[in-house]
Structures are given as C-alpha cells and as structure tokens.
Protein backbone atom coordinates (compact mmCIF):
# COMPACT_ATOMS: atom_id res chain seq x y z
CA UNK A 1 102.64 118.62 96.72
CA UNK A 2 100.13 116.30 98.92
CA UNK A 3 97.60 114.40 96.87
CA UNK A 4 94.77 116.44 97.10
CA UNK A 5 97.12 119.94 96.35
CA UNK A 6 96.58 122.19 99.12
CA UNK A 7 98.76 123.61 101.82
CA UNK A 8 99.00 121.10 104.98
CA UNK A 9 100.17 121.45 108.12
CA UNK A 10 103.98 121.45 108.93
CA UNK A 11 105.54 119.62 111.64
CA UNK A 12 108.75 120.28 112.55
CA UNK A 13 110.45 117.80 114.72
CA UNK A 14 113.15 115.85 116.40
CA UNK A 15 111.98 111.74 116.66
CA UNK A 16 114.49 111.49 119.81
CA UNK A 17 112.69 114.14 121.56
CA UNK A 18 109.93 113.24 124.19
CA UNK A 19 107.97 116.28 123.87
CA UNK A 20 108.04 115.04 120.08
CA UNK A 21 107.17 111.51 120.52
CA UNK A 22 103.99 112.16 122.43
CA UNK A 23 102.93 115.36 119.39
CA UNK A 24 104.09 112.69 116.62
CA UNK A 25 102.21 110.01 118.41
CA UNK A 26 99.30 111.84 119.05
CA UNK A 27 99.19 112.77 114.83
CA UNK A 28 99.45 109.75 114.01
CA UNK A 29 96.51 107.92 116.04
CA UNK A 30 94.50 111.39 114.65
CA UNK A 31 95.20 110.39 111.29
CA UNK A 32 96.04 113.77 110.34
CA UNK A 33 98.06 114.60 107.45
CA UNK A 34 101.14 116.59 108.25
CA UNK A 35 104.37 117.43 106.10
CA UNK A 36 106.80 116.22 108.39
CA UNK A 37 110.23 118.23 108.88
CA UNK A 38 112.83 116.41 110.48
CA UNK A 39 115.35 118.24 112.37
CA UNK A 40 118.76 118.24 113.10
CA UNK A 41 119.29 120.38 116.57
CA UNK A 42 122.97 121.11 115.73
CA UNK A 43 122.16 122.69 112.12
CA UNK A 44 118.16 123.83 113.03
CA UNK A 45 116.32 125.13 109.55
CA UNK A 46 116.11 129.03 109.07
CA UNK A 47 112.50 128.11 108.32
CA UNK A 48 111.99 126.88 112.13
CA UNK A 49 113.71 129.69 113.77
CA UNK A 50 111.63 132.52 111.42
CA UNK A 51 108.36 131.03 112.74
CA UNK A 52 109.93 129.90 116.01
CA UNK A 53 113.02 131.82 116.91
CA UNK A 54 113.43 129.74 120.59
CA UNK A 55 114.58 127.11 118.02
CA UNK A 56 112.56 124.18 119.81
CA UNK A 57 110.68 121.14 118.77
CA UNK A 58 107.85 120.45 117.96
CA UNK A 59 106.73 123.20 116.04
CA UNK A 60 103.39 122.94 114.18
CA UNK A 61 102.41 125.37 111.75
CA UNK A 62 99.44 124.94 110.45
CA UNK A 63 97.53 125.93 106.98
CA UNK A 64 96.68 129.61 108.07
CA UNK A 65 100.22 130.23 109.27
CA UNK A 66 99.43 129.33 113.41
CA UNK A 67 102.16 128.16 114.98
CA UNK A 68 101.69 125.55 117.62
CA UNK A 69 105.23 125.79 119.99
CA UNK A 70 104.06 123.49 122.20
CA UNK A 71 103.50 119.74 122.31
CA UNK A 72 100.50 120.01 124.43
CA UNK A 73 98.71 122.12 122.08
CA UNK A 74 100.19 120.36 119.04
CA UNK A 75 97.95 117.28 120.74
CA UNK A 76 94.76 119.15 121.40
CA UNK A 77 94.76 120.04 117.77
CA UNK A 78 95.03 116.27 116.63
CA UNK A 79 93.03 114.82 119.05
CA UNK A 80 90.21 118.04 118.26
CA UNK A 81 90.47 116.34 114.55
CA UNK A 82 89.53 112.54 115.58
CA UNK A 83 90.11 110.87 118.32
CA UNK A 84 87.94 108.16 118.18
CA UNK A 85 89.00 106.02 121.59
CA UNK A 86 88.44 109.36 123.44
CA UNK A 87 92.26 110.30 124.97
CA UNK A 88 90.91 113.60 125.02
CA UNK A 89 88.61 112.51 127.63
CA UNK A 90 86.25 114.77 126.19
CA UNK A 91 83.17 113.79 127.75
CA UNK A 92 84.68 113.74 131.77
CA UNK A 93 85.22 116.61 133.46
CA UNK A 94 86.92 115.95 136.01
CA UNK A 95 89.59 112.87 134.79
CA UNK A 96 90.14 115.32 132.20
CA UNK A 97 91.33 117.98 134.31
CA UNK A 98 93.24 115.25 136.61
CA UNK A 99 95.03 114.32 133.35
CA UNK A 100 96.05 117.88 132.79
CA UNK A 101 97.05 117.78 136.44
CA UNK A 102 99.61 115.10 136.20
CA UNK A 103 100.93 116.11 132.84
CA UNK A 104 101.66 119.62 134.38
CA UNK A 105 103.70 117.79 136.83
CA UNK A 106 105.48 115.70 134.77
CA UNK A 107 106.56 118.53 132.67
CA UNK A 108 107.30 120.93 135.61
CA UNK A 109 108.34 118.49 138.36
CA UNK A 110 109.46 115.21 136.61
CA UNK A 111 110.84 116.54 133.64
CA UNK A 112 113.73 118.42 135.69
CA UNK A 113 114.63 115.40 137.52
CA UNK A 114 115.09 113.66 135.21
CA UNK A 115 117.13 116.17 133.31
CA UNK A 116 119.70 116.07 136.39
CA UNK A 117 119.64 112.38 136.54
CA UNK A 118 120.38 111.90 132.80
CA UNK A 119 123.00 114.50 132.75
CA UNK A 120 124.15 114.46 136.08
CA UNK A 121 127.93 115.41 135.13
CA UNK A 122 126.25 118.46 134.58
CA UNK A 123 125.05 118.60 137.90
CA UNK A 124 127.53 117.79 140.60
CA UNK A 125 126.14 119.06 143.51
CA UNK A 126 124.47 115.77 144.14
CA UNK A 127 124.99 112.47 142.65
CA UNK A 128 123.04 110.72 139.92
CA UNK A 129 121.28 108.75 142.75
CA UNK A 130 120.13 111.79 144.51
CA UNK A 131 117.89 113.06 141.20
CA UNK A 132 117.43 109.00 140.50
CA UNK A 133 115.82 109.06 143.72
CA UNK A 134 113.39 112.39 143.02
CA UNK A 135 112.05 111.71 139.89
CA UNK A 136 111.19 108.13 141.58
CA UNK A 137 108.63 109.74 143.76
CA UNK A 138 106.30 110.39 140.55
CA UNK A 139 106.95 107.05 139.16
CA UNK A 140 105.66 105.75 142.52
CA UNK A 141 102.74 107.82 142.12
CA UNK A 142 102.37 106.74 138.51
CA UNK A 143 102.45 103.20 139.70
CA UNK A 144 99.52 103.95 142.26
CA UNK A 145 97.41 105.12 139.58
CA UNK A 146 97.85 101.62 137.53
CA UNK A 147 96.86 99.96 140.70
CA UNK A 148 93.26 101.75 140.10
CA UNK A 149 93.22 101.19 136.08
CA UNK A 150 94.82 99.63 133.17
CA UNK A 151 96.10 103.17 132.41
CA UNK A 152 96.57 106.24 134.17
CA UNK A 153 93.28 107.34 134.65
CA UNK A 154 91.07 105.17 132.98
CA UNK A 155 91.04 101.67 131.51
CA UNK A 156 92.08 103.06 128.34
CA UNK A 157 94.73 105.17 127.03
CA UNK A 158 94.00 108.92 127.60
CA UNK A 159 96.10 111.91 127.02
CA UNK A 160 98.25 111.27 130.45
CA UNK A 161 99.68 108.25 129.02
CA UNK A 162 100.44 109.41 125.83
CA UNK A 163 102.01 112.61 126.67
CA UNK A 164 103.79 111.20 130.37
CA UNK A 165 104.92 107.67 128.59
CA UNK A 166 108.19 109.38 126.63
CA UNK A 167 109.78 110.93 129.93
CA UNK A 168 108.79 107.75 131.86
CA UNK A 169 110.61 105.96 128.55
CA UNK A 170 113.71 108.43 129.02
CA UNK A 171 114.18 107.91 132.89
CA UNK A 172 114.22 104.19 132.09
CA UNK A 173 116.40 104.05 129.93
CA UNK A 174 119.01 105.93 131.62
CA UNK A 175 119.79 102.90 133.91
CA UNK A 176 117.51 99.67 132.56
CA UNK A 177 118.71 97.07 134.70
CA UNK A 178 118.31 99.37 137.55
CA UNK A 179 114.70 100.76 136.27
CA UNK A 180 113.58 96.75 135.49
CA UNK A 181 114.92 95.47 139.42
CA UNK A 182 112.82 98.67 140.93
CA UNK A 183 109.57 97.56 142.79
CA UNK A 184 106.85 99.08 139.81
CA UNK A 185 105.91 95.98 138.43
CA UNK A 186 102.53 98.10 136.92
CA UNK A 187 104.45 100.72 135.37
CA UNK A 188 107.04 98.79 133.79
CA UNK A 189 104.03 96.83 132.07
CA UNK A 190 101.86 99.92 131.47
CA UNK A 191 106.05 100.97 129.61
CA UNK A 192 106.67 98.12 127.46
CA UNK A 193 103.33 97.77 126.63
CA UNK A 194 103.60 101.78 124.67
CA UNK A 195 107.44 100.49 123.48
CA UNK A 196 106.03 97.35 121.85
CA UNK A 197 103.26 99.11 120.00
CA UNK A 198 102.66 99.64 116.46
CA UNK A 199 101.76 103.06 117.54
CA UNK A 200 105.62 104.26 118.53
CA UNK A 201 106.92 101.68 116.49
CA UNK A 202 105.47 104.28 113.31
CA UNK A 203 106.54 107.54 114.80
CA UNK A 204 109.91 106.42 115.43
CA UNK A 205 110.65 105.68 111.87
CA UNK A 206 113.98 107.38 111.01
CA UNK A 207 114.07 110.11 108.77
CA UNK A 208 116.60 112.22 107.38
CA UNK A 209 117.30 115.90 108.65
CA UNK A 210 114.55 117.92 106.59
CA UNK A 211 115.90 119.87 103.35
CA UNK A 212 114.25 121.94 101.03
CA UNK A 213 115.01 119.86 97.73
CA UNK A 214 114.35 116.36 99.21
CA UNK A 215 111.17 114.74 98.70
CA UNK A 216 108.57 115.89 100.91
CA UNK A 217 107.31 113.29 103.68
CA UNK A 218 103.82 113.03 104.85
C-alpha cells in the first residue's frame, strides 16, 4: 500500500485518451495522490465496469467509494484540492463561467467534428475536408481568444486550456502539415507550448495495462 497506509483514490485511465489527458493533467499539477489504473479498452478490468458499467475512461473512485465518470468532475475535485495558479478561476465569476462555456462546446460541438474528421471512413457522407472544415470554425474562435490573452481567457492557464488543449492536440495531429500551414499562428503556439511541457510530458508516461498482481503505481 501507499506510504502513509490508507485507501487513496483510484484512477482508472487510458493515457491516449483526451478526456484522460486533461483529468491526468489536472492530478498531477494538484499534486494529488492517486493509484493509477491503466487501461486497456480492448480487455477493460471487471473492476471498472462494476463501478462503471458504460466501460469509459476516466473513472475516479475515490476513498468513500464516489465515483467520478466524468473528466470534468474528475478536475473540479483536483483543482478543489490545490490549485495554487488558480485554473479554477475561483475568484471570477464570470471568466469562470465563460470557461465552462467553451469547454461545453468543445465537448458537445468540437468533439464530434472532430470525431468525423479523424474517422471519416466511418463517415462517408461527406469527405474528411467537409468535418476538417467544421471543427475549424472553433479553432478560429480559439485563435480569437489568444488574440485577447496569452491563454484562453486569461494570461494564465485556466481550466479552458487544460481541458480544450487534448482535442485541439487530436485535430492536429490528424493532418500536421496541413494543421501547421493553416492561418492560427496563436493557437499553434498556445499548442506546442502544452506539448513541450513538463506538465504532459509526466502524464504521458507509458504504463502497462493495470493488473491486480503488478506493483501498484502512484
């Protein structure tokens, strides 16, 4: 068991997974201690699906046996723990809400795009460059709010950044010559900038799928 022998969180997750990047990411910077569960989606733990039968990641469950199903909440609970460069945004009002505002959209609106762009053999009704072309319209707006700050709402990163940056990461990556010769000079800064950090660098350590007799990682 953990150092000081008590129950800790558990984190189930996937490192490949954007909704898990930005939960993982969030943990980390919280410096809260979490046994971390790596999962393999084709061969998902019984232990995941009996406290979360939809079989997704991430999946927090914490010391009283609450289970946290969704990234967004997974982040409140770190950043409720210590967030000490205020992502939370905790003492404005209204950028707060604005950050839950275009998070909603990127997981409702962007995140679909660019679902049908990555995958769009899946999706032949229009080409790739049709769903390219939606999810660009948020990226356009995303690049309007840099023009304004060094992040997406303020001068420093918030909880918009942290939980739009995988997706924006994802869409990239799809296409990067394309995404590099597009005119979002901001963005792609605001991009690398989040790839180059120590921050992701950490949470996308490799891990192997999570068994019960391996060694437990923290």
């Amino acid at each position: 068991m953990n150092s000081i022998e008590k129950p800790l969180p558990i984190l189930y997750s996937f490192r490949r997974c954007p909704y898990a990047m930005r939960a993982r990411m969030a943990i980390k910077y919280s410096q809260a201690v979490v046994e971390l569960r790596e999962v393999k989606l084709s061969a998902k733990p019984h232990n995941l699906l009996e406290i979360s039968p939809k079989g997704t990641v991430p999946v927090l469950q914490l010391e009283d046996s609450t289970v946290l199903e969704e990234s967004i909440d997974i982040i409140h609970w770190a950043l409720s723990g210590y967030d000490p460069q205020d992502w939370s945004l905790s003492k404005e009002d209204t950028l707060r809400s604005r950050a839950m505002e275009l998070v909603w959209v990127n997981d409702h609106t962007f995140k679909p795009h660019l679902d049908h762009y990555k995958y769009s053999d899946r999706y032949p009704e229009w080409p790739a460059i049709h769903y390219r072309q939606q999810g660009m319209e948020f990226l356009q707006l995303l690049e309007s709010h840099l023009q304004q700050n060094r992040h997406l709402l303020t001068d420093h990163i918030s909880i918009a950044d942290i939980s739009i940056f995988p997706f924006v990461r994802q869409f990239a990556y799809v296409d990067k010559e394309w995404f590099e010769s597009t005119n979002l000079p901001r963005l792609q800064s605001w991009l690398h900038k989040f790839i180059d950090s120590s921050l992701f660098k950490m949470i996308m350590e490799k891990y192997p799928p999570w068994d019960e007799n391996n060694a437990v990682i923290f």
